[in-house]
PDB file of N, CA and C in Angstrom:
ATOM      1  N   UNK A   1       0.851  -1.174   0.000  1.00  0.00           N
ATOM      2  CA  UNK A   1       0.000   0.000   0.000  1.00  0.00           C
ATOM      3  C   UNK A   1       0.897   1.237   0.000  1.00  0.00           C
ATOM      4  N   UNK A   2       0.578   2.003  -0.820  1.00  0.00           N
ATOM      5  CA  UNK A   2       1.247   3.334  -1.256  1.00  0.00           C
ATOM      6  C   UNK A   2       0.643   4.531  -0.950  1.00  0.00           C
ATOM      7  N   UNK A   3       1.915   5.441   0.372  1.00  0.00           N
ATOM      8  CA  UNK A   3       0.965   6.691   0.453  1.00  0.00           C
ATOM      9  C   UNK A   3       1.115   7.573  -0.357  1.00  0.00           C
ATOM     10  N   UNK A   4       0.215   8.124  -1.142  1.00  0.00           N
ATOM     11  CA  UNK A   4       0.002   8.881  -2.072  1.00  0.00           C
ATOM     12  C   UNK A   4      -0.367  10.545  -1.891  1.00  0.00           C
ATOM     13  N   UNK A   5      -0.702  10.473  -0.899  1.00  0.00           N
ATOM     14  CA  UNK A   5      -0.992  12.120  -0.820  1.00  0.00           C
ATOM     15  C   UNK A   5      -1.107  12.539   1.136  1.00  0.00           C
ATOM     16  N   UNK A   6      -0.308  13.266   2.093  1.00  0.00           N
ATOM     17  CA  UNK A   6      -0.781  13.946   3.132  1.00  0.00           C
ATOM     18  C   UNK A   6      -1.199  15.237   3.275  1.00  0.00           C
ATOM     19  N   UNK A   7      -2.189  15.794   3.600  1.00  0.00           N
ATOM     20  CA  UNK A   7      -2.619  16.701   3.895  1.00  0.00           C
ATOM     21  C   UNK A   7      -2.545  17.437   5.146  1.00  0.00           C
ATOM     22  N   UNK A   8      -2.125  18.284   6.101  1.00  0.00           N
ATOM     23  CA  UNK A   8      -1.748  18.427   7.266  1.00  0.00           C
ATOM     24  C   UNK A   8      -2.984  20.013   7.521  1.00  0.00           C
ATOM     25  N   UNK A   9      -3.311  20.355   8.208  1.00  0.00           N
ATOM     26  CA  UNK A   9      -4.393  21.125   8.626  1.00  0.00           C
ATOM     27  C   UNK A   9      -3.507  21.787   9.678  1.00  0.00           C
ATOM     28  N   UNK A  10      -2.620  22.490   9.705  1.00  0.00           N
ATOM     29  CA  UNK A  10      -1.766  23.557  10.772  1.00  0.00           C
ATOM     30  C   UNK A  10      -3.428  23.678  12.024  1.00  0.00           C
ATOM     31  N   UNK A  11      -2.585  23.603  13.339  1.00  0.00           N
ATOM     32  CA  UNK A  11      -3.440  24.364  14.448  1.00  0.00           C
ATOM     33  C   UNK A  11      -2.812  24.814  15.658  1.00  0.00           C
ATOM     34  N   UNK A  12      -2.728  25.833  15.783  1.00  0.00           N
ATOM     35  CA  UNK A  12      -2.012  26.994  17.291  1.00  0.00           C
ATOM     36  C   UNK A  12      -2.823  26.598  18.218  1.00  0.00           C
ATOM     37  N   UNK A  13      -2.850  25.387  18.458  1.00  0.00           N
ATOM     38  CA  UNK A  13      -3.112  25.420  20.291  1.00  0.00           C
ATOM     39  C   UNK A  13      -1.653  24.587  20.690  1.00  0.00           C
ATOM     40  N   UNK A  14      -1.976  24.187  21.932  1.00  0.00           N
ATOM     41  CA  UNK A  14      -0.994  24.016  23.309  1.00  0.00           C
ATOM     42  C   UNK A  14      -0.671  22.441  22.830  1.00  0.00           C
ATOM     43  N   UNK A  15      -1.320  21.533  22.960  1.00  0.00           N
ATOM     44  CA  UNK A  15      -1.316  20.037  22.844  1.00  0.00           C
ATOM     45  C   UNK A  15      -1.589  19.845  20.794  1.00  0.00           C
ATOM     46  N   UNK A  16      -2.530  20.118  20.168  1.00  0.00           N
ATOM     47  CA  UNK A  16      -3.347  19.831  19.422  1.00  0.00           C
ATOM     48  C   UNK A  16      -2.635  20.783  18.089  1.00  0.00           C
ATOM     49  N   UNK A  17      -1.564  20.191  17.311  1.00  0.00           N
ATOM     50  CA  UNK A  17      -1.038  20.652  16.106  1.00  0.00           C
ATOM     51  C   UNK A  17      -0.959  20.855  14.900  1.00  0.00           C
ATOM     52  N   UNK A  18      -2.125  19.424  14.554  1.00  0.00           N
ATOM     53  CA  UNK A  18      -2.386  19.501  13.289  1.00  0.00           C
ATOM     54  C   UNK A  18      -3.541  18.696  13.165  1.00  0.00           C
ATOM     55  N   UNK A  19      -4.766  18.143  12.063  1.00  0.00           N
ATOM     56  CA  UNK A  19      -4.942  17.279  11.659  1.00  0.00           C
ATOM     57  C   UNK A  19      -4.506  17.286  10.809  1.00  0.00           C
ATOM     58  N   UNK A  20      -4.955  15.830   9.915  1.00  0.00           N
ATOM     59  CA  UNK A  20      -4.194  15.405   8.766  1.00  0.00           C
ATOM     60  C   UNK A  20      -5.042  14.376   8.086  1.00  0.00           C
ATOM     61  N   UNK A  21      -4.652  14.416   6.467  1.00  0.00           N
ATOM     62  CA  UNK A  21      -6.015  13.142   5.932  1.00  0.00           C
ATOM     63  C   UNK A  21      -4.565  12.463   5.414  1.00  0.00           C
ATOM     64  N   UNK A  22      -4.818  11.412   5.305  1.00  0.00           N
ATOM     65  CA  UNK A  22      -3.904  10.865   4.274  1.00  0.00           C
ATOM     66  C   UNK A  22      -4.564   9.612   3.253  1.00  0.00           C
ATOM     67  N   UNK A  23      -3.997  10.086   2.652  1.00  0.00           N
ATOM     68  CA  UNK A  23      -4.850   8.936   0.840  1.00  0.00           C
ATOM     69  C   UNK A  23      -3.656   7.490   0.783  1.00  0.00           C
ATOM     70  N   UNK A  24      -4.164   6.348   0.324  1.00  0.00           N
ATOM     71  CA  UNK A  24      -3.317   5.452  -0.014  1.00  0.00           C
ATOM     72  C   UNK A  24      -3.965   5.006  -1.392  1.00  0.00           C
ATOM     73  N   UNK A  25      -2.924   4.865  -1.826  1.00  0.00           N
ATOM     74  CA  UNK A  25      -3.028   4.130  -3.734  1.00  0.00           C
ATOM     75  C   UNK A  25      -3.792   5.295  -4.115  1.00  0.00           C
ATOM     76  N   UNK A  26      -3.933   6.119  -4.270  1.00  0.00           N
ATOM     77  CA  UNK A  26      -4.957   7.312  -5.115  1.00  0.00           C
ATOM     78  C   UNK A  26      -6.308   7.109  -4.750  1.00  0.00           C
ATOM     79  N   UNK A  27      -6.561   5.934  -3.614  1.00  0.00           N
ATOM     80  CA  UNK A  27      -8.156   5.457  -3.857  1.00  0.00           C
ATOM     81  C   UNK A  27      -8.973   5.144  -2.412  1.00  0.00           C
ATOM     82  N   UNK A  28      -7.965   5.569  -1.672  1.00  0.00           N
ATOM     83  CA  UNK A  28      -8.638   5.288  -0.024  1.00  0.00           C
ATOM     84  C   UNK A  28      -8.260   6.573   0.702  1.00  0.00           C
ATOM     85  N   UNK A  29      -9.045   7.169   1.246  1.00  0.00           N
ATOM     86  CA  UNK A  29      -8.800   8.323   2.571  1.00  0.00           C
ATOM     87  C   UNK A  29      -8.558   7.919   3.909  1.00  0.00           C
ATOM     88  N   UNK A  30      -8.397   8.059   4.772  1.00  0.00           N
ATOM     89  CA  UNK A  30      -8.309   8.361   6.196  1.00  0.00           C
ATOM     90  C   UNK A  30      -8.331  10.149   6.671  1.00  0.00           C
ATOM     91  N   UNK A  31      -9.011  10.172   7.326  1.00  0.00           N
ATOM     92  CA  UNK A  31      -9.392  11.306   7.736  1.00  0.00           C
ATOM     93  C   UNK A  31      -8.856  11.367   9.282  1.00  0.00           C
ATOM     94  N   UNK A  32      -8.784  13.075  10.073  1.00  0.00           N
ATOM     95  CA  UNK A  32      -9.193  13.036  11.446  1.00  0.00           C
ATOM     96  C   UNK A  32      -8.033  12.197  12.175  1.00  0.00           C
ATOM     97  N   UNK A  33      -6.438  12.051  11.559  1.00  0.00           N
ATOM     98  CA  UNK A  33      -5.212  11.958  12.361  1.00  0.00           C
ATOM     99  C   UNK A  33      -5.287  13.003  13.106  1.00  0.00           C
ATOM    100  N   UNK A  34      -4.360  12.962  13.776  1.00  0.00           N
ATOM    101  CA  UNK A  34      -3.881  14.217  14.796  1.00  0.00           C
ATOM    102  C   UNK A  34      -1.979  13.873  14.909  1.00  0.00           C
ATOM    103  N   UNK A  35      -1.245  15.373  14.989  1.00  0.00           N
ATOM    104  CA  UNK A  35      -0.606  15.350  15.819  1.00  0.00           C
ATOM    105  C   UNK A  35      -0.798  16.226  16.856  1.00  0.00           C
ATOM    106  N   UNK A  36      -0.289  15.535  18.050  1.00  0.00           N
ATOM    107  CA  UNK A  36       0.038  15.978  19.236  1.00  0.00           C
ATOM    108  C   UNK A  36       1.091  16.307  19.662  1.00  0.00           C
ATOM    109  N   UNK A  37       1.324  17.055  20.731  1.00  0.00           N
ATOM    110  CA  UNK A  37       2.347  17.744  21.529  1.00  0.00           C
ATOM    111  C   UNK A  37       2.492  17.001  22.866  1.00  0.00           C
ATOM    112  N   UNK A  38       3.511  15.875  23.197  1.00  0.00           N
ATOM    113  CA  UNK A  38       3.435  15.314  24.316  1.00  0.00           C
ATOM    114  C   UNK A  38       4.864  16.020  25.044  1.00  0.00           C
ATOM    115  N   UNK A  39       4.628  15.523  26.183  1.00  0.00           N
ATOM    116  CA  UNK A  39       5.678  15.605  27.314  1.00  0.00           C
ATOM    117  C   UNK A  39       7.446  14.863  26.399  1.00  0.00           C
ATOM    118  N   UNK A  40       7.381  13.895  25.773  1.00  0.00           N
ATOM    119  CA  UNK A  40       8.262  13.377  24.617  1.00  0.00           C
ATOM    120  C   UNK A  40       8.252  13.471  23.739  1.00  0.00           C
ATOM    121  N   UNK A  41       7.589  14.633  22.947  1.00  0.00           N
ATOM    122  CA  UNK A  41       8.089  15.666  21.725  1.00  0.00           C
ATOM    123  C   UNK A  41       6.489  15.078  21.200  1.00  0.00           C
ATOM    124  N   UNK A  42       6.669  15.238  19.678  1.00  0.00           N
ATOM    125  CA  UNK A  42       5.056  15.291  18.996  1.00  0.00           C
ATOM    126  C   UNK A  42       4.748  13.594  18.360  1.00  0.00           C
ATOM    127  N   UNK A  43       3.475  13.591  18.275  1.00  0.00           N
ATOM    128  CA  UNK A  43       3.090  11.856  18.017  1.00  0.00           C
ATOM    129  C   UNK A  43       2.100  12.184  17.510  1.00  0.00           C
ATOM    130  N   UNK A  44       1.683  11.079  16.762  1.00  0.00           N
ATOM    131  CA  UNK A  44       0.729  11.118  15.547  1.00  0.00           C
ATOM    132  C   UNK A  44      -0.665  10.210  16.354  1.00  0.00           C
ATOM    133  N   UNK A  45      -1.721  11.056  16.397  1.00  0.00           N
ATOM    134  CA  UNK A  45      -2.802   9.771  16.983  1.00  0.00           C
ATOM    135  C   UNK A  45      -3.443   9.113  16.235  1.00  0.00           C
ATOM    136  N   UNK A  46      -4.216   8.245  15.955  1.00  0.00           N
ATOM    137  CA  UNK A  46      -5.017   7.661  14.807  1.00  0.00           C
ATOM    138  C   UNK A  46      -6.590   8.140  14.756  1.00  0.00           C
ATOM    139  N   UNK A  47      -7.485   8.254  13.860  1.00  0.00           N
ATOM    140  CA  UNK A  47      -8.775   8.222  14.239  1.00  0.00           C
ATOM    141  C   UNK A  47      -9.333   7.592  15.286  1.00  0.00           C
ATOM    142  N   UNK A  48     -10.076   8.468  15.967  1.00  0.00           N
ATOM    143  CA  UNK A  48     -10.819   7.671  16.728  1.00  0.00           C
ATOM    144  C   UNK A  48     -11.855   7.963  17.633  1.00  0.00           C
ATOM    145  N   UNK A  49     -13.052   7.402  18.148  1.00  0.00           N
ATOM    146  CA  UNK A  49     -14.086   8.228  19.193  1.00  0.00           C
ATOM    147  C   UNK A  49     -14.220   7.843  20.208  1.00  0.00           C
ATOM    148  N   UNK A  50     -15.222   8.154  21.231  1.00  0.00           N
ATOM    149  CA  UNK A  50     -15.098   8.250  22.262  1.00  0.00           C
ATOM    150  C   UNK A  50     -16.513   7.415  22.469  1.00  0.00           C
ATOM    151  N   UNK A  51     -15.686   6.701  24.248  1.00  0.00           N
ATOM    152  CA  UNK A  51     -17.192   5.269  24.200  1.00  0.00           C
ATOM    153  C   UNK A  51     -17.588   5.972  25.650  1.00  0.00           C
ATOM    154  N   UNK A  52     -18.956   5.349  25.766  1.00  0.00           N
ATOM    155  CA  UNK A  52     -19.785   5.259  26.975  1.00  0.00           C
ATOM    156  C   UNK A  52     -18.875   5.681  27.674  1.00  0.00           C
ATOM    157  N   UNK A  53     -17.710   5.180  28.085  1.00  0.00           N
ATOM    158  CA  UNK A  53     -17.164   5.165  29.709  1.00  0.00           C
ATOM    159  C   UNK A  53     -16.040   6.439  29.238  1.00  0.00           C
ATOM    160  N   UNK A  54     -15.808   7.002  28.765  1.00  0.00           N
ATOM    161  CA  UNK A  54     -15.045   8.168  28.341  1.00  0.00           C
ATOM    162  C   UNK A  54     -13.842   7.900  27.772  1.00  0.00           C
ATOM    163  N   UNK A  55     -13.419   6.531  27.653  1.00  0.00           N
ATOM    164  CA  UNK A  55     -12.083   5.977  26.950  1.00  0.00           C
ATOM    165  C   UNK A  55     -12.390   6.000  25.555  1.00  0.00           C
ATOM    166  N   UNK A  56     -11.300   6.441  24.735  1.00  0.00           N
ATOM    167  CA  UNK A  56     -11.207   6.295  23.287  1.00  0.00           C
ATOM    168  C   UNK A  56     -10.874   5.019  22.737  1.00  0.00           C
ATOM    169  N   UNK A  57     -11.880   4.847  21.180  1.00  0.00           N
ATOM    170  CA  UNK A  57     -11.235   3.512  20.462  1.00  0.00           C
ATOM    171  C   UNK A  57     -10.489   4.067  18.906  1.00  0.00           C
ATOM    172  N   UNK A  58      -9.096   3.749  18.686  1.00  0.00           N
ATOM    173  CA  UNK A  58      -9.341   3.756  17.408  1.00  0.00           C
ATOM    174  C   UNK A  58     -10.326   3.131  16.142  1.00  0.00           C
ATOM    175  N   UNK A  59     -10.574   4.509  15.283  1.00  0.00           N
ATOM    176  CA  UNK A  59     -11.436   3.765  14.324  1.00  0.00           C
ATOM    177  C   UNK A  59     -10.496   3.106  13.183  1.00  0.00           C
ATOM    178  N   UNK A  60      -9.355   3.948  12.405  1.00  0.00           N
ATOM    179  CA  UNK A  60      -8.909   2.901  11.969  1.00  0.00           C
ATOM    180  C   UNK A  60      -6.880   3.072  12.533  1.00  0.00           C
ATOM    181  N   UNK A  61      -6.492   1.826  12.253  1.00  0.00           N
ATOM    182  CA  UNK A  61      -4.848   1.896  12.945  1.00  0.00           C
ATOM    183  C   UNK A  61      -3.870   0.994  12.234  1.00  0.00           C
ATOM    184  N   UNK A  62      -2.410   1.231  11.983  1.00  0.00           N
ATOM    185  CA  UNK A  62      -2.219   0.377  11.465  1.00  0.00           C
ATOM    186  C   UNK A  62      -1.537  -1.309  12.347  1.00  0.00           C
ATOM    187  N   UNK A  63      -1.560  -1.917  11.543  1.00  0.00           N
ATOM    188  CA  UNK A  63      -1.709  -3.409  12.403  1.00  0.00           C
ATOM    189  C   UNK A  63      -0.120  -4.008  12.490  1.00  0.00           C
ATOM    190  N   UNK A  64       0.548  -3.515  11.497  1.00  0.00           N
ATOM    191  CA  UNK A  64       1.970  -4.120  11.206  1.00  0.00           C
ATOM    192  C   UNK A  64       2.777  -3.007  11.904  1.00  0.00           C
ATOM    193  N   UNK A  65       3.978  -3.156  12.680  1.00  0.00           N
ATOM    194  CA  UNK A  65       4.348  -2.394  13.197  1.00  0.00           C
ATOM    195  C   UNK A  65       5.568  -1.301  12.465  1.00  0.00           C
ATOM    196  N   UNK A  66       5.876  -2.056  10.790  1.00  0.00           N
ATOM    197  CA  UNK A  66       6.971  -1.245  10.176  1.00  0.00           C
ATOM    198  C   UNK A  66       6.110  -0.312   9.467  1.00  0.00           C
ATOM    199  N   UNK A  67       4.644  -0.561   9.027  1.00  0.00           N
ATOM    200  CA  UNK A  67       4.325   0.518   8.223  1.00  0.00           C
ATOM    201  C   UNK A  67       3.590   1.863   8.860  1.00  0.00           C
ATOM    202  N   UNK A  68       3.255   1.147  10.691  1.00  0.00           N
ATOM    203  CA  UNK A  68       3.135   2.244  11.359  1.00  0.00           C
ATOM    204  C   UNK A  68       4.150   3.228  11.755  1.00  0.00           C
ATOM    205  N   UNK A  69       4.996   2.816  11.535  1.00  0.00           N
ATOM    206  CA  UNK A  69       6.760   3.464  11.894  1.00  0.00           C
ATOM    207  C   UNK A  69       6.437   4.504  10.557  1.00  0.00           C
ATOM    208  N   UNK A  70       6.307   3.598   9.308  1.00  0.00           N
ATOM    209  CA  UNK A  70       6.699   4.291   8.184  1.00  0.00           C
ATOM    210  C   UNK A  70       5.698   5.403   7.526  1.00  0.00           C
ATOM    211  N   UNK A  71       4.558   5.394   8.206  1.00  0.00           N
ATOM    212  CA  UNK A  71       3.380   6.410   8.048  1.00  0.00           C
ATOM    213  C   UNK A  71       3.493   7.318   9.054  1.00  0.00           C
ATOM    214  N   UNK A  72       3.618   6.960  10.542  1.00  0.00           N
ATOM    215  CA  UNK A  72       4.595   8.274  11.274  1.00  0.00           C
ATOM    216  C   UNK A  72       5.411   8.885  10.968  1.00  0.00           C
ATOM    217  N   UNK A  73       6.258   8.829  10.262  1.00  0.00           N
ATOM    218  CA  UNK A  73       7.334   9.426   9.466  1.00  0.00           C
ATOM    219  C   UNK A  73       7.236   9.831   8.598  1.00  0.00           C
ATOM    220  N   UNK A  74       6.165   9.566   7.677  1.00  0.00           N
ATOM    221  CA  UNK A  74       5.776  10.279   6.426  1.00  0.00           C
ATOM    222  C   UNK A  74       5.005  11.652   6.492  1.00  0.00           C
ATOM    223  N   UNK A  75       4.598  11.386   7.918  1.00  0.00           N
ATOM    224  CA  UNK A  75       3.178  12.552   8.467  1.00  0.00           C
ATOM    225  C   UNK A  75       4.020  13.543   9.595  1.00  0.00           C
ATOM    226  N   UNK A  76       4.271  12.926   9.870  1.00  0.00           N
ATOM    227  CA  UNK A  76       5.740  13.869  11.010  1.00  0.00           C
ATOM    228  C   UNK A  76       6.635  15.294   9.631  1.00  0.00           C
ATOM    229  N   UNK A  77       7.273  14.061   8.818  1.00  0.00           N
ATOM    230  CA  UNK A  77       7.635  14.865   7.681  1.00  0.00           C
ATOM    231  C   UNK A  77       7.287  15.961   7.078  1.00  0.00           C
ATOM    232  N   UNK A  78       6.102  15.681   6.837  1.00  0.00           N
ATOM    233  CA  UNK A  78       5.329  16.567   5.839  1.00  0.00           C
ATOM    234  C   UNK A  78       4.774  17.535   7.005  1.00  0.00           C
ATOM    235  N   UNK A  79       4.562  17.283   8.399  1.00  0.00           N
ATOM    236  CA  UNK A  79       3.998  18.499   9.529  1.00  0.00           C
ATOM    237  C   UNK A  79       5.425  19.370   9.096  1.00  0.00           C
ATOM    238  N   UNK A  80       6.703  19.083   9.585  1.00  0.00           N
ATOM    239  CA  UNK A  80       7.540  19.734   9.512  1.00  0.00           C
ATOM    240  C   UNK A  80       7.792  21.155   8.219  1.00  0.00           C
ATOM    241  N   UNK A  81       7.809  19.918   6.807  1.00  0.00           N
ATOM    242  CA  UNK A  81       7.437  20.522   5.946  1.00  0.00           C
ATOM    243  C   UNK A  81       6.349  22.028   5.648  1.00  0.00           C
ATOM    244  N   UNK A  82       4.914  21.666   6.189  1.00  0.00           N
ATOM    245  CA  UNK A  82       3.816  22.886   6.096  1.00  0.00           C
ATOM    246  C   UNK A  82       4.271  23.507   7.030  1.00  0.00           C
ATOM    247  N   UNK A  83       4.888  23.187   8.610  1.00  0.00           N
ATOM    248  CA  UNK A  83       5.419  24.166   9.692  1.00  0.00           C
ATOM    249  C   UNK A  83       6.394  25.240   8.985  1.00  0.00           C
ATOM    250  N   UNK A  84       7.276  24.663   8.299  1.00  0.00           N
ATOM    251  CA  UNK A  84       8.740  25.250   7.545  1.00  0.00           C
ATOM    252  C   UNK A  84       7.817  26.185   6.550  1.00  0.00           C
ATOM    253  N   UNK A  85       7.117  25.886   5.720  1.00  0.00           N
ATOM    254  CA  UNK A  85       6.011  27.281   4.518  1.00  0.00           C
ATOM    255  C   UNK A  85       5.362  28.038   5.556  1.00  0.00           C
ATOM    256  N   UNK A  86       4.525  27.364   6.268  1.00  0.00           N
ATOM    257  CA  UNK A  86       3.828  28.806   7.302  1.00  0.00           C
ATOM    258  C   UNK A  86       4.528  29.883   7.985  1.00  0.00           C
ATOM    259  N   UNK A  87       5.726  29.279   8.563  1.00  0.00           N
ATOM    260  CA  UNK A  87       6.829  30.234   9.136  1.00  0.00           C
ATOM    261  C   UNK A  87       6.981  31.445   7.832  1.00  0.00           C
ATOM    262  N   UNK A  88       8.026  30.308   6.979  1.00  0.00           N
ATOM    263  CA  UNK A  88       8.286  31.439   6.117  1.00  0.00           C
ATOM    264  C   UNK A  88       7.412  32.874   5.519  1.00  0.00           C
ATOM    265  N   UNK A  89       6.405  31.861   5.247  1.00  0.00           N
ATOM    266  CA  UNK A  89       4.991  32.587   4.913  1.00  0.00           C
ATOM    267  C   UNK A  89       4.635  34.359   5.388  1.00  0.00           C
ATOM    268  N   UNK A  90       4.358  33.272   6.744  1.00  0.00           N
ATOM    269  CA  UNK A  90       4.571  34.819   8.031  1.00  0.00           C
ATOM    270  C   UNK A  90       5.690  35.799   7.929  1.00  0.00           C
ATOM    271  N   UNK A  91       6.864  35.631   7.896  1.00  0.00           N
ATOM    272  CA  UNK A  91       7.862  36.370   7.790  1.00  0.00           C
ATOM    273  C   UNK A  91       8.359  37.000   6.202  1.00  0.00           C
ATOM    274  N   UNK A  92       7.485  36.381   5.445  1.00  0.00           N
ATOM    275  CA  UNK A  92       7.488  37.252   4.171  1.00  0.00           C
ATOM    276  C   UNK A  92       6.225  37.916   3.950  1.00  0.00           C
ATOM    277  N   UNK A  93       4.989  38.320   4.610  1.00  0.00           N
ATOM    278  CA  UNK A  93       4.566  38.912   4.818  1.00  0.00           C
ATOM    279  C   UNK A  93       2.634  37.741   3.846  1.00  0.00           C
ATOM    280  N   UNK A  94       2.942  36.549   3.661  1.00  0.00           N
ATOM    281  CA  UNK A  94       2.148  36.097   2.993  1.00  0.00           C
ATOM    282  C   UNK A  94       1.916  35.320   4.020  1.00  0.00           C
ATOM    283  N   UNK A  95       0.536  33.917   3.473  1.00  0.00           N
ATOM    284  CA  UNK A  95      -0.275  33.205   4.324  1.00  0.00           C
ATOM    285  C   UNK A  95      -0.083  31.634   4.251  1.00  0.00           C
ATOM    286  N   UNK A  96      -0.235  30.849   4.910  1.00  0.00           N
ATOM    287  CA  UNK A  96      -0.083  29.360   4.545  1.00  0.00           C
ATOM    288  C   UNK A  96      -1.801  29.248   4.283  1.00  0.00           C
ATOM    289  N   UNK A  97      -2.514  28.187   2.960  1.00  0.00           N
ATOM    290  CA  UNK A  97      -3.416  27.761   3.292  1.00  0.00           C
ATOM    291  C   UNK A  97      -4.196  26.592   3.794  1.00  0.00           C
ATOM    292  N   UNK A  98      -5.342  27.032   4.507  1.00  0.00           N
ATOM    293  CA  UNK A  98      -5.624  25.918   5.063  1.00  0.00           C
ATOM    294  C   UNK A  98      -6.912  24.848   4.849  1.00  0.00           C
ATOM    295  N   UNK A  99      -7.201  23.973   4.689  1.00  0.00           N
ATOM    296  CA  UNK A  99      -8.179  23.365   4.113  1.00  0.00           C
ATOM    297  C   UNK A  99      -9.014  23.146   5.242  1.00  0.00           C
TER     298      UNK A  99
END
């Protein structure tokens, strides 16, 4: 499975940095990632909602542990990436956009 496209959604709060969709093969979405801001730098959360008892389930995650490595890293990347244009953005007097 081939990721084909990330999308990152910049956000200025405290914990809560980005969402993000990401497409595989040109033909599947995932919606409603997150990165976060932890106490051990930033982490990627997976979709997911919230049950009866107030604990979260992921809705979807990945199952193999190299391509979860390798989709954290692709999405980490590309945050860095839109972080690195918005900066600039700001300081040249233009805007990053946001979907």
């Amino acid at each position: 499975m081939e990721i084909t496209e990330i999308r990152v959604n910049l956000r200025d709060e405290e914990k809560l940095k980005a969402f993000v969709h990401v497409t595989f093969d040109n033909a599947f979405i995932i919606r409603g990632l997150k990165i976060i801001k932890g106490k051990e730098g930033l982490f990627v959360c997976m979709p997911s909602r919230k049950l009866p008892d107030g604990t979260y389930k992921d809705i979807a995650h990945p199952i193999v542990d190299d391509f979860r490595i390798k989709l954290e890293k692709e999405i980490l990347d590309k945050y860095a990436e839109e972080l690195s244009t918005h900066v600039e953005g700001k300081s040249t007097g233009g805007s990053a956009e946001d979907d």
